[in-house]
C-alpha atoms as a PDB file:
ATOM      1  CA  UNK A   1    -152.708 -57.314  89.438  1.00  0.00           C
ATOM      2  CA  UNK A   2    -151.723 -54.270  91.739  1.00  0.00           C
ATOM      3  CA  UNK A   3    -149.303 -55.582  94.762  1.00  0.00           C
ATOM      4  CA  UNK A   4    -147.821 -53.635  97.612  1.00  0.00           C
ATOM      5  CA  UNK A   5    -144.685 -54.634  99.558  1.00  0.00           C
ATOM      6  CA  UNK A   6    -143.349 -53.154 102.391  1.00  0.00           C
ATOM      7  CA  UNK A   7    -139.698 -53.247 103.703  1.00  0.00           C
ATOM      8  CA  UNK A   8    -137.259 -50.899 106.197  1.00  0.00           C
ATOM      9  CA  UNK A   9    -138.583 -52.006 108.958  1.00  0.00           C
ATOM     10  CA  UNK A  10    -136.146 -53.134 111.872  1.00  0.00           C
ATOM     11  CA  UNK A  11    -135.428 -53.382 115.693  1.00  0.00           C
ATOM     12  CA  UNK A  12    -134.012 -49.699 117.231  1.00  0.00           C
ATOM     13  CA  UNK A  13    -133.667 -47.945 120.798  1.00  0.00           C
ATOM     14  CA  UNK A  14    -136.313 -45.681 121.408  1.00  0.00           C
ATOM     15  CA  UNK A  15    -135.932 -42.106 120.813  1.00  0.00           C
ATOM     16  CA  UNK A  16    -134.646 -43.295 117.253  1.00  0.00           C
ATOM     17  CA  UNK A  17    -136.036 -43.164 113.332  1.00  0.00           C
ATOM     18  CA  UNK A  18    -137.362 -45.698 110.728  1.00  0.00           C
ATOM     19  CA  UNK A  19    -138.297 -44.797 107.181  1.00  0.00           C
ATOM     20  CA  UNK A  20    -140.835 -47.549 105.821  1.00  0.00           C
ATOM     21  CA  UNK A  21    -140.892 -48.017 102.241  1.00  0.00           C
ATOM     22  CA  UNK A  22    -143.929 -49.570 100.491  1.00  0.00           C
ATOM     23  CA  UNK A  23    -143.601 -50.336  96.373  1.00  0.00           C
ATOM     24  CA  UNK A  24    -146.765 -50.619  94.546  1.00  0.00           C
ATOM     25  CA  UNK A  25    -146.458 -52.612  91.493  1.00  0.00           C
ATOM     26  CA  UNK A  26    -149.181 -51.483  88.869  1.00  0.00           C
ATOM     27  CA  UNK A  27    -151.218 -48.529  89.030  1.00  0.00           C
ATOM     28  CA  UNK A  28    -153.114 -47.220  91.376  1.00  0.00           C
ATOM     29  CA  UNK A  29    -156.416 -44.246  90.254  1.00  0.00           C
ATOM     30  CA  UNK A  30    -155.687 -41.043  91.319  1.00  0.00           C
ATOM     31  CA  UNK A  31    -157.899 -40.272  94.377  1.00  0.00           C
ATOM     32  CA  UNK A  32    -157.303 -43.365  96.123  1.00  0.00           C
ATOM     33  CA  UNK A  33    -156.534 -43.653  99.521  1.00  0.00           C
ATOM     34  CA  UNK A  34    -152.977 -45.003 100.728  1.00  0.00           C
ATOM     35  CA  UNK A  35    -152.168 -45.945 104.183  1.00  0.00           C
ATOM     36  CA  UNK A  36    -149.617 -47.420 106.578  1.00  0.00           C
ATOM     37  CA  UNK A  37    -151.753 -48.952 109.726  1.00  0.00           C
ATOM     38  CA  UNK A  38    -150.245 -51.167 112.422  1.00  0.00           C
ATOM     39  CA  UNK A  39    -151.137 -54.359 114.536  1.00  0.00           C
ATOM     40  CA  UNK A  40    -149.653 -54.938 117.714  1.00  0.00           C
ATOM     41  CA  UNK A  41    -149.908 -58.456 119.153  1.00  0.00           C
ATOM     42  CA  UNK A  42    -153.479 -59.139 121.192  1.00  0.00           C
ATOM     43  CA  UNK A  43    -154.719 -55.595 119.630  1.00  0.00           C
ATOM     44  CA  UNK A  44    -156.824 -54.372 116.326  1.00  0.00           C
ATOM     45  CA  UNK A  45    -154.901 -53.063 113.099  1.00  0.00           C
ATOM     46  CA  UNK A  46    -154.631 -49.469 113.831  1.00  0.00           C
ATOM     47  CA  UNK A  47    -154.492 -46.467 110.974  1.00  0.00           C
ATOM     48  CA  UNK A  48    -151.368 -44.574 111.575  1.00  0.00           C
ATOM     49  CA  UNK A  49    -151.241 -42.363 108.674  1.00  0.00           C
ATOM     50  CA  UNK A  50    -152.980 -41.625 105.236  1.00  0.00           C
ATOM     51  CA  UNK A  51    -153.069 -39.502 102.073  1.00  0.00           C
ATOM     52  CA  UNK A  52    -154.921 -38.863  99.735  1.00  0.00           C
ATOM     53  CA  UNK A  53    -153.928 -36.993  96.765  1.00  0.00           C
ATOM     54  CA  UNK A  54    -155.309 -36.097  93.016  1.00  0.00           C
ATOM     55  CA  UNK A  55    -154.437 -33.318  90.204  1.00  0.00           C
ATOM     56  CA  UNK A  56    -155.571 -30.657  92.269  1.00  0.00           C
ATOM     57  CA  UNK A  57    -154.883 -31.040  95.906  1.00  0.00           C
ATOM     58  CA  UNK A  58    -152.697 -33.675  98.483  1.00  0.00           C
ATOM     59  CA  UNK A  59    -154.310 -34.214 102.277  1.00  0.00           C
ATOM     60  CA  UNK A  60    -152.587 -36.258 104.860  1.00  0.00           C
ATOM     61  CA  UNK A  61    -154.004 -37.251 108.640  1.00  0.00           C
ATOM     62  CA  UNK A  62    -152.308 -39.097 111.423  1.00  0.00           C
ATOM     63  CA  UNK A  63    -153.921 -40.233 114.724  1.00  0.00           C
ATOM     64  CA  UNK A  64    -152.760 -38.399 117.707  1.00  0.00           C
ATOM     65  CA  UNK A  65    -150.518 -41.142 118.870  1.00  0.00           C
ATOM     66  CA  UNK A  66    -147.539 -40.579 116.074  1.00  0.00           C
ATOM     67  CA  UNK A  67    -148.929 -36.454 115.177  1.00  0.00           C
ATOM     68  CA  UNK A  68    -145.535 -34.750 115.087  1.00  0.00           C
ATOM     69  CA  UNK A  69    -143.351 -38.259 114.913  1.00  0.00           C
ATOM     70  CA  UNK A  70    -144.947 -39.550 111.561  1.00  0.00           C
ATOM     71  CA  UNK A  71    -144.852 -38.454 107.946  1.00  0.00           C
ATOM     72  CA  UNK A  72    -146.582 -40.229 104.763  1.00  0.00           C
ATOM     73  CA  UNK A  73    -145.200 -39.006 101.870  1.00  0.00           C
ATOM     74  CA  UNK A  74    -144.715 -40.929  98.303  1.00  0.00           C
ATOM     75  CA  UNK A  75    -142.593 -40.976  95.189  1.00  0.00           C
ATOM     76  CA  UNK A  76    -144.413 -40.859  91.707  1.00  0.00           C
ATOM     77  CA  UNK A  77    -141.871 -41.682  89.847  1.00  0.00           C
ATOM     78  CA  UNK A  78    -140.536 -44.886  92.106  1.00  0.00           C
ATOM     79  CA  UNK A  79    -143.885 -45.735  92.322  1.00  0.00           C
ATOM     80  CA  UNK A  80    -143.074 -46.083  96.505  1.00  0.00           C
ATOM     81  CA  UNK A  81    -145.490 -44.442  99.354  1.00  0.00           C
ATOM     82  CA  UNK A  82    -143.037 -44.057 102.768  1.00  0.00           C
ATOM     83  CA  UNK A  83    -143.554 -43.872 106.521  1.00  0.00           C
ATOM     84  CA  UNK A  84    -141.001 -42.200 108.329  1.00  0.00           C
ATOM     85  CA  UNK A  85    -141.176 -42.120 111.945  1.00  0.00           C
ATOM     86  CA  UNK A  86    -139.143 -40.292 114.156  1.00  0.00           C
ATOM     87  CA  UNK A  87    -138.782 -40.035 118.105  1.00  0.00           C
ATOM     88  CA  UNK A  88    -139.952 -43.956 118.669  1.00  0.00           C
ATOM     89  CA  UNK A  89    -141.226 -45.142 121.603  1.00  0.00           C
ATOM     90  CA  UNK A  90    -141.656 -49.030 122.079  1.00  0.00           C
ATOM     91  CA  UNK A  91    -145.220 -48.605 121.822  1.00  0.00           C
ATOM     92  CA  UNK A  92    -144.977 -47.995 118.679  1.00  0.00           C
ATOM     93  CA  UNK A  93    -143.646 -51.807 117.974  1.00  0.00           C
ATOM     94  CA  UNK A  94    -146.087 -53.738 115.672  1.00  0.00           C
ATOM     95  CA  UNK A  95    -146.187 -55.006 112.737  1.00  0.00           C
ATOM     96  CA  UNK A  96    -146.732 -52.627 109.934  1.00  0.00           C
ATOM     97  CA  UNK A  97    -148.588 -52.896 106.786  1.00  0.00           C
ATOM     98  CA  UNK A  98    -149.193 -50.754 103.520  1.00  0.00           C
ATOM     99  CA  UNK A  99    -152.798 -50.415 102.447  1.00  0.00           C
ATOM    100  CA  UNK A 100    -154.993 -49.034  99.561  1.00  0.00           C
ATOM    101  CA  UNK A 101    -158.368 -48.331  99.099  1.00  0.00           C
ATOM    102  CA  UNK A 102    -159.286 -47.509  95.618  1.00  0.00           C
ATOM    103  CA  UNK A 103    -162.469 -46.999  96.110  1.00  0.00           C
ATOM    104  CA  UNK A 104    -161.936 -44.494  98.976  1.00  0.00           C
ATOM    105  CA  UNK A 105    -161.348 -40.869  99.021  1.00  0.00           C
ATOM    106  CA  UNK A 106    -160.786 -38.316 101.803  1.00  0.00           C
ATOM    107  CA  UNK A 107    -163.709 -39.727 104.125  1.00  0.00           C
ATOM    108  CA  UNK A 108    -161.952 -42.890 103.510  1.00  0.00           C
ATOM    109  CA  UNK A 109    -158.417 -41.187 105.040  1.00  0.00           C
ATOM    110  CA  UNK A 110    -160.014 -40.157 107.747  1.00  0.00           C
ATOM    111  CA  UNK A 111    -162.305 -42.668 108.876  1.00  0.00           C
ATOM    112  CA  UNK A 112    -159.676 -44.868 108.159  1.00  0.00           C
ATOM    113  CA  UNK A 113    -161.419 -48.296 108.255  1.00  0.00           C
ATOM    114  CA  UNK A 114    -158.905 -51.537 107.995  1.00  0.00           C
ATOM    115  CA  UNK A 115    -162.700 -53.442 105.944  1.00  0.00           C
ATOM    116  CA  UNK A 116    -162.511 -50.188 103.672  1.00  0.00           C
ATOM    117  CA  UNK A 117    -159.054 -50.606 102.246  1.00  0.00           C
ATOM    118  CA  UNK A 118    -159.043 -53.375  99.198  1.00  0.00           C
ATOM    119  CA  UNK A 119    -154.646 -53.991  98.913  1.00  0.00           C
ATOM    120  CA  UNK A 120    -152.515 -54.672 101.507  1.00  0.00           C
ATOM    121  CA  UNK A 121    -149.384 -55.695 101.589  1.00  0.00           C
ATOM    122  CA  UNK A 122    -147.833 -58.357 103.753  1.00  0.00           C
ATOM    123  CA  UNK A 123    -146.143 -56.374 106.568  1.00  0.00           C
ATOM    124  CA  UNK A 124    -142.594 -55.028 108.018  1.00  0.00           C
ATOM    125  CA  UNK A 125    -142.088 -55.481 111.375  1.00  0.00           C
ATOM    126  CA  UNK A 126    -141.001 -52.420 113.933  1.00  0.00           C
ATOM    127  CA  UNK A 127    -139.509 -53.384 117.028  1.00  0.00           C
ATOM    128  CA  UNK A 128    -138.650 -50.731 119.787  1.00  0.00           C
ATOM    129  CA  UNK A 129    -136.964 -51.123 122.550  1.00  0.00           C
ATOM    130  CA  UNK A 130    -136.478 -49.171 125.774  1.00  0.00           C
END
């Protein structure tokens, strides 16, 4: 059974940086979709960045809220996708969650859909203040 869990989150000043880690335990297919979204209290869970990647090619997108601030990247070999956001603003506090959809593919990681993604992990929780 294929788990995802999430740490690094934390409380900082704005203007600062967070790097989210998310471990997936088990394997995952090649051409999957992996994202981070968000949920801020009162509000809908929110896609903040995904990938996609297989043999041949590796696509990212981010919303315009965090374009420029936020990176997906991931570690083969640790097995570990990460979320690095820099330049926080408190908006940005939520709680933040790892997700997979291994069905999906590119239209997946860019419709980004919170029903379309199958794993998710149980959360890290940002916290910026002003």
């Amino acid at each position: 059974q294929v788990q995802l869990f999430e740490s690094g989150g934390g409380s900082v000043q704005a203007g600062g940086s967070l790097r989210l880690s998310c471990v997936v335990s088990g394997d995952i297919n090649s051409g999957a979709c992996m994202a981070w979204f968000r949920q801020a209290p009162g509000k809908e869970r929110e896609g903040v960045a995904t990938m996609y990647a297989n043999k041949d090619l590796r696509r990212t997108w981010y919303p315009s809220s965090v374009e420029g601030r936020a990176t997906i990247s991931q570690d083969a070999a640790k097995n570990t996708l990460y979320l690095q956001i820099n330049n926080l603003k408190p908006e940005d506090t939520a709680m933040y969650y790892c997700a997979a959809a291994r069905r999906g593919g590119w239209d997946t990681c860019t419709s980004v859909r919170a029903a379309d993604f199958d794993l998710w992990g149980q959360g890290t929780q940002v916290t910026v203040s002003s």
